[in-house]
Every structure is written in C-alpha cells, then in structure tokens.
PDB file of N, CA and C in Angstrom:
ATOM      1  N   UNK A   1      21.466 -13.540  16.923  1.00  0.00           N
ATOM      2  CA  UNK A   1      21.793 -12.463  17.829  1.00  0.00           C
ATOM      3  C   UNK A   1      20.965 -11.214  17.517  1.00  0.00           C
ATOM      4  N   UNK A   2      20.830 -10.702  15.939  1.00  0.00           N
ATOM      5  CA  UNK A   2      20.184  -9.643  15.623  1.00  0.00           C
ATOM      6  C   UNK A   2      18.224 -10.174  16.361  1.00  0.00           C
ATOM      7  N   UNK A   3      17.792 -10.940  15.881  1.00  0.00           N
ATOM      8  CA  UNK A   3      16.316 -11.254  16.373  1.00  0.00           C
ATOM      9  C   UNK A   3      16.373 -11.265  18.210  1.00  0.00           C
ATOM     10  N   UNK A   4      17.489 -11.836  18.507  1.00  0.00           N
ATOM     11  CA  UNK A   4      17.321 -11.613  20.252  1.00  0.00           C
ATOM     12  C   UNK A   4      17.618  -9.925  20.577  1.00  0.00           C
ATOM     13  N   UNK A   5      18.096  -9.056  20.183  1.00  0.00           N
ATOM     14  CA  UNK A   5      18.401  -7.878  19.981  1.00  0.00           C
ATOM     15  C   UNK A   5      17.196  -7.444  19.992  1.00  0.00           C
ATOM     16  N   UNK A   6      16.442  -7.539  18.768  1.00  0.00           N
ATOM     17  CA  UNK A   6      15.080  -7.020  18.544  1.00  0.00           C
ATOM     18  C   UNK A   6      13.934  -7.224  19.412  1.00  0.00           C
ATOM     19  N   UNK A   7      13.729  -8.754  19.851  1.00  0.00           N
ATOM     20  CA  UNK A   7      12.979  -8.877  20.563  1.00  0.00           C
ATOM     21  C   UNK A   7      13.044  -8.126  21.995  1.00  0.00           C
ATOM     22  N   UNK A   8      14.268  -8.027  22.509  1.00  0.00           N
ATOM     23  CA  UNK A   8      14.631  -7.360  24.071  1.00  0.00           C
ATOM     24  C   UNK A   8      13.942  -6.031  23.619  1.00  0.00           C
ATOM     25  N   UNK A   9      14.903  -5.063  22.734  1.00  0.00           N
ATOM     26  CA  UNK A   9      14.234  -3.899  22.259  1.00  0.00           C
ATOM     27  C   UNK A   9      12.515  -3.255  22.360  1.00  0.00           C
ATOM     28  N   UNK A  10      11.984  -4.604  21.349  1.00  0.00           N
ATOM     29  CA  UNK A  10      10.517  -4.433  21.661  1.00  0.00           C
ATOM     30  C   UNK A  10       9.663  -4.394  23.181  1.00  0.00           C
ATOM     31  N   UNK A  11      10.841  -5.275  23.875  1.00  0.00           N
ATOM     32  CA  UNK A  11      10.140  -6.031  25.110  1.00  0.00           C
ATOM     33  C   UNK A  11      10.376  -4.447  26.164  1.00  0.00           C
ATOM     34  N   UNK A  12      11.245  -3.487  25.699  1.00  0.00           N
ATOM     35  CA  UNK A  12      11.959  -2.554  27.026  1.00  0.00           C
ATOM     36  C   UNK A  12      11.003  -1.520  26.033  1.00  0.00           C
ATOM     37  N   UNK A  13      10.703  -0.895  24.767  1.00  0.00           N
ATOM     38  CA  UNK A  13      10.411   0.465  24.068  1.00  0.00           C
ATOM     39  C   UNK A  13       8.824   0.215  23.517  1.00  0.00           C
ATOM     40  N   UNK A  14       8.250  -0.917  23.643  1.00  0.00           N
ATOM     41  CA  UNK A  14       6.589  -0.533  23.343  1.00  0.00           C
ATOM     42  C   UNK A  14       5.939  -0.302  24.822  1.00  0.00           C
ATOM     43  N   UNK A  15       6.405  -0.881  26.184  1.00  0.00           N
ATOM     44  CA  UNK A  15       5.538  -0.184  27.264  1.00  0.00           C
ATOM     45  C   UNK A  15       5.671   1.275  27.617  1.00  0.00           C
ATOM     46  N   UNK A  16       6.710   1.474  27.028  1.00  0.00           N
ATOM     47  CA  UNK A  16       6.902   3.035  27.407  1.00  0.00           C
ATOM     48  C   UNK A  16       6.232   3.930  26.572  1.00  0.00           C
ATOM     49  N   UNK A  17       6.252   3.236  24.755  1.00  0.00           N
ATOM     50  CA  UNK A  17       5.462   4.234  23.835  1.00  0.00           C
ATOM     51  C   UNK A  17       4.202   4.340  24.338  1.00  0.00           C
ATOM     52  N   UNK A  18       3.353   3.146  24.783  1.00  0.00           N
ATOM     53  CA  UNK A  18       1.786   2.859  25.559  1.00  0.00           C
ATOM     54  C   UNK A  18       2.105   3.839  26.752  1.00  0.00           C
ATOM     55  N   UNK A  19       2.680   3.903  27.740  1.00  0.00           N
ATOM     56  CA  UNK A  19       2.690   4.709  28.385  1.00  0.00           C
ATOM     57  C   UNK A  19       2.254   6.130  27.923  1.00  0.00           C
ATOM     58  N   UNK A  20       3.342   6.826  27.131  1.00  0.00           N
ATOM     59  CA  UNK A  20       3.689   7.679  26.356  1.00  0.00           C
ATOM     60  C   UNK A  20       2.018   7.880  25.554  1.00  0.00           C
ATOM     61  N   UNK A  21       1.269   6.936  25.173  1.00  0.00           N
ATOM     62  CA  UNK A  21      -0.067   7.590  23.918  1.00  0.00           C
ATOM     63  C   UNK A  21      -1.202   7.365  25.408  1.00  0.00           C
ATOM     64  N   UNK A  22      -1.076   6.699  26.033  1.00  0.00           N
ATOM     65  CA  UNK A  22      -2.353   6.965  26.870  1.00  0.00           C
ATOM     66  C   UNK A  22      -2.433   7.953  27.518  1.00  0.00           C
ATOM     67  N   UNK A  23      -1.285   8.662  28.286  1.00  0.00           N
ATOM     68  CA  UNK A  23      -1.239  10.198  28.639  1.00  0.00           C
ATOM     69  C   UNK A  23      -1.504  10.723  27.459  1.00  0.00           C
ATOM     70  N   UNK A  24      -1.236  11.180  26.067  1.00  0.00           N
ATOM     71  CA  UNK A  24      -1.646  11.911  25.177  1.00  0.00           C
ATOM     72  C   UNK A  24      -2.524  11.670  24.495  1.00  0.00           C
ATOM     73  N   UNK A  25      -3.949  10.532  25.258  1.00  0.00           N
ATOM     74  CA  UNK A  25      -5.101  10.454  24.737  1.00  0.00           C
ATOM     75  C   UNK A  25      -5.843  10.636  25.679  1.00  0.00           C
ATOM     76  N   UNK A  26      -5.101  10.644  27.313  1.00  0.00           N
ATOM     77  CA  UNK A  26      -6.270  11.159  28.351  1.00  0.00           C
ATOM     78  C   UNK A  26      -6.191  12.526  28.326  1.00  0.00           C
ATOM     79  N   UNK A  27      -5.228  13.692  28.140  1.00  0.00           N
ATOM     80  CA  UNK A  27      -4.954  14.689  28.002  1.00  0.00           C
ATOM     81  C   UNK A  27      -5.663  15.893  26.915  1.00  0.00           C
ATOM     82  N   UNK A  28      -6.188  14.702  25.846  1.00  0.00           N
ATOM     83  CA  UNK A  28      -6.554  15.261  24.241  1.00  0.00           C
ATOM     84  C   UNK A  28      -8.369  16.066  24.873  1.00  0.00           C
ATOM     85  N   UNK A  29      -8.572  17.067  24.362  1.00  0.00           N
ATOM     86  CA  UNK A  29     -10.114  17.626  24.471  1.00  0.00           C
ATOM     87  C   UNK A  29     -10.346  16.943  23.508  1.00  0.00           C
ATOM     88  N   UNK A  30     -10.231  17.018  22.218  1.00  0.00           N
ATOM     89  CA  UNK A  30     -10.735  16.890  21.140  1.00  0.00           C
ATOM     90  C   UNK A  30     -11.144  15.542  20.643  1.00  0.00           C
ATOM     91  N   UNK A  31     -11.287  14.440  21.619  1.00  0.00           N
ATOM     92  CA  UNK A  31     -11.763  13.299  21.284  1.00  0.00           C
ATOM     93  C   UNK A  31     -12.771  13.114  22.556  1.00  0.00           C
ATOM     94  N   UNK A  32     -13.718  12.104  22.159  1.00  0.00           N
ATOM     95  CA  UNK A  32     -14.509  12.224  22.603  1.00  0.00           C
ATOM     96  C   UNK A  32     -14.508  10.951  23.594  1.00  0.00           C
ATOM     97  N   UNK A  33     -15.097  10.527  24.684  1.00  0.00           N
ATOM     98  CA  UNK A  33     -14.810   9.662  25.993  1.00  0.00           C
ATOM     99  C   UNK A  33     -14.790   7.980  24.568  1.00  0.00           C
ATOM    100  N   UNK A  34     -15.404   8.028  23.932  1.00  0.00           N
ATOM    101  CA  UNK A  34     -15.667   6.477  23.437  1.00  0.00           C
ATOM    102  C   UNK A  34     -14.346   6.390  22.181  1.00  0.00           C
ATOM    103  N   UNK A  35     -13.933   7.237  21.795  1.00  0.00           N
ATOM    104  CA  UNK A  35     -12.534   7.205  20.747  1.00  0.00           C
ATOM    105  C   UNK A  35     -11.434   7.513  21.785  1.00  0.00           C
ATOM    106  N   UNK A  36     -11.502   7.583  22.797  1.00  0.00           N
ATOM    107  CA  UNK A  36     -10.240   7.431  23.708  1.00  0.00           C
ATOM    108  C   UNK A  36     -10.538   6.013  24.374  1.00  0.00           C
ATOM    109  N   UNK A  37     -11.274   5.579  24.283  1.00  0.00           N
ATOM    110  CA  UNK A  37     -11.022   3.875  24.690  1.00  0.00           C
ATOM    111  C   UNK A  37     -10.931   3.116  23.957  1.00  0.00           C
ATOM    112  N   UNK A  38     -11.364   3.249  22.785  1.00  0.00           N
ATOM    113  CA  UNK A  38     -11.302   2.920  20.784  1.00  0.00           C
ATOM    114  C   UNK A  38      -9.315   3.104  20.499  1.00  0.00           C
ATOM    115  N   UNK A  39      -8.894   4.184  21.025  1.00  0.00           N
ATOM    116  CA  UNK A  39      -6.878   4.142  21.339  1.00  0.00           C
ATOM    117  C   UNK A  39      -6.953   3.498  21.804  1.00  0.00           C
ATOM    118  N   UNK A  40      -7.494   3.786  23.148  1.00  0.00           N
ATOM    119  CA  UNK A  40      -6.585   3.127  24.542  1.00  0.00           C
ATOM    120  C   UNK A  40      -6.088   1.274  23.965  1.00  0.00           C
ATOM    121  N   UNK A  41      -7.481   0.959  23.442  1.00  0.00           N
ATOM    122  CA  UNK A  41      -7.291  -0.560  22.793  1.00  0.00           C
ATOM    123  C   UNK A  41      -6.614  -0.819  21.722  1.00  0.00           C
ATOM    124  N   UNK A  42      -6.926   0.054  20.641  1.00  0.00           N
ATOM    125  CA  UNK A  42      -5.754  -0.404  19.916  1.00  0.00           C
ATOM    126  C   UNK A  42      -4.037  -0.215  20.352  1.00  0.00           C
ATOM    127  N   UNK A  43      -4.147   0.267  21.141  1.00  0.00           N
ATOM    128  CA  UNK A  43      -2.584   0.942  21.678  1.00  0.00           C
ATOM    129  C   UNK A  43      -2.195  -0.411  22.405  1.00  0.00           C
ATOM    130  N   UNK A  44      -3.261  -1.517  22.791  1.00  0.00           N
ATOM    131  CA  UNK A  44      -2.448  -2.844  23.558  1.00  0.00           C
ATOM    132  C   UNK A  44      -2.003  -3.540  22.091  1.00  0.00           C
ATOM    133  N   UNK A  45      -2.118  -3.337  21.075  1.00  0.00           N
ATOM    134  CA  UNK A  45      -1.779  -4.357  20.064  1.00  0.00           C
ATOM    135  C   UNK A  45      -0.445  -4.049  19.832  1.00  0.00           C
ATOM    136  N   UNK A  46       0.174  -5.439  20.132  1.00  0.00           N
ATOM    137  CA  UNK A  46       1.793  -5.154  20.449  1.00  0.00           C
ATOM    138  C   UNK A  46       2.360  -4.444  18.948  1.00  0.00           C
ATOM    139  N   UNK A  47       3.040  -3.539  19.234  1.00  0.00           N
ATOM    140  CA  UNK A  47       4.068  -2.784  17.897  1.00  0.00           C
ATOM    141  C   UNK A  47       3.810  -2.387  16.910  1.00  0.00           C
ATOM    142  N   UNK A  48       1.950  -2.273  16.468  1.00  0.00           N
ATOM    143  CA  UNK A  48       1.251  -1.713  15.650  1.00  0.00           C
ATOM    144  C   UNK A  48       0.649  -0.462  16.010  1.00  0.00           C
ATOM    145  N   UNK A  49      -0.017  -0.634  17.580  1.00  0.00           N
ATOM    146  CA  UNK A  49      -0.595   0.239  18.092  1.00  0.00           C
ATOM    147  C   UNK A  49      -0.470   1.804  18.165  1.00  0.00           C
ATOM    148  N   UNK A  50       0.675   1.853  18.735  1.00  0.00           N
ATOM    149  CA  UNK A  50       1.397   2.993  18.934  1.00  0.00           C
ATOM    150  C   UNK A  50       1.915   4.147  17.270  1.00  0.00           C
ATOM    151  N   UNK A  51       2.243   3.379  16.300  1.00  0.00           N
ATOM    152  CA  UNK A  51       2.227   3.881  15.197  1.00  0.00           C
ATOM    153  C   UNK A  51       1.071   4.078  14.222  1.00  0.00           C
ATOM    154  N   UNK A  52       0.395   2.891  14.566  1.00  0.00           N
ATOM    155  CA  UNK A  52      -1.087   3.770  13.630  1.00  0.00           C
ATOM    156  C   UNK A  52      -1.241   5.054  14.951  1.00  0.00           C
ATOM    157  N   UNK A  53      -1.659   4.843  15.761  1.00  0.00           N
ATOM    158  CA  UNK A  53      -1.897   6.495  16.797  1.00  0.00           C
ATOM    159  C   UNK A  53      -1.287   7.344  16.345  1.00  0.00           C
ATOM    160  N   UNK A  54       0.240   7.720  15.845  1.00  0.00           N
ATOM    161  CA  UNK A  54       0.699   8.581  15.320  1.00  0.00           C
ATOM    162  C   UNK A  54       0.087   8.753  14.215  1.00  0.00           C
ATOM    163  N   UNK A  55       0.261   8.057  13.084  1.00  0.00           N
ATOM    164  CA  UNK A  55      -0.212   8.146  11.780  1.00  0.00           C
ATOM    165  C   UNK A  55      -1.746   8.390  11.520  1.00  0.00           C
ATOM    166  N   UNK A  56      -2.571   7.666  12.252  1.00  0.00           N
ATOM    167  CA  UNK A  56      -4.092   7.516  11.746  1.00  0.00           C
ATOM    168  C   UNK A  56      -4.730   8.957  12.753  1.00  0.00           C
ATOM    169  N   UNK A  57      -4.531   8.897  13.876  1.00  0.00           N
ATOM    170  CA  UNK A  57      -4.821   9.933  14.983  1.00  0.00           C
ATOM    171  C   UNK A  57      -4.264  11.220  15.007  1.00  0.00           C
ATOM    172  N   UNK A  58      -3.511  11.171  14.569  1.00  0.00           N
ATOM    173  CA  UNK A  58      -2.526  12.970  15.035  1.00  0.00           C
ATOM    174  C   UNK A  58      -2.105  12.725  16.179  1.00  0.00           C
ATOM    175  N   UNK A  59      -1.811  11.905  16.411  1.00  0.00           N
ATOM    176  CA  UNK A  59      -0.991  11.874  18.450  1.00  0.00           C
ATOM    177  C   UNK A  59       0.074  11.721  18.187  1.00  0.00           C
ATOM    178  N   UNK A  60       1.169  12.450  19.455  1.00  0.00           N
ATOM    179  CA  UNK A  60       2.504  12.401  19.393  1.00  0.00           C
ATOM    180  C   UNK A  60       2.125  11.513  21.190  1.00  0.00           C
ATOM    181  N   UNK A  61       4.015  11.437  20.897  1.00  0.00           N
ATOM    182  CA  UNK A  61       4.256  10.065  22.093  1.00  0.00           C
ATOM    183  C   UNK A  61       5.318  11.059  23.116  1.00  0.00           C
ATOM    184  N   UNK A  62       5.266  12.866  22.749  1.00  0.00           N
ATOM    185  CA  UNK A  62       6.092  13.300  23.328  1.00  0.00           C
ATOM    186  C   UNK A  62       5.376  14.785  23.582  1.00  0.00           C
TER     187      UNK A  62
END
C-alpha cells in the first residue's frame, strides 16, 4: 500500500515540479540560451531532475 502511495504521489507532484523549473529557467537572465536547454533536459529525468535544479543551479520551483 505504502509503494502504491508513492508511486501515485510521484505520478501527480514531478509534472508539476517540471512545470514549476521550466518557467524558472525560461524566466532566469542569468543563464545563457544553451544551459537552459542543458535544465530543461535534465529536468525530464524522472525525480532527480527537479532537485539537482534546486541544489546544483540556484532555482526555486516557486
């Protein structure tokens, strides 16, 4: 029950974080056109993406 829990979770809260970092990487001046498609891609890697962006990038999801 806990792993079907998790999986739904993942399945409804990583399109929204992707949502959430590609507006705050099309939005960013400070990167340059080829490190905003260098995110944009890592941001499809399911449930890693979105947290290295916070951590490695300085991007918020808000």
């Amino acid at each position: 029950m806990k792993l079907l829990l998790e999986i739904i979770l993942s399945i409804v809260l990583h399109p929204i974080a992707l949502v959430l970092m590609l507006i705050d990487i099309a939005r960013r001046s400070d990167l340059s056109s080829g490190k905003k498609l260098i995110w944009a891609l890592v941001g499809l890697l399911w449930g890693v993406g979105e947290i290295l962006y916070i951590i490695v990038g300085d991007g918020a999801l808000w």
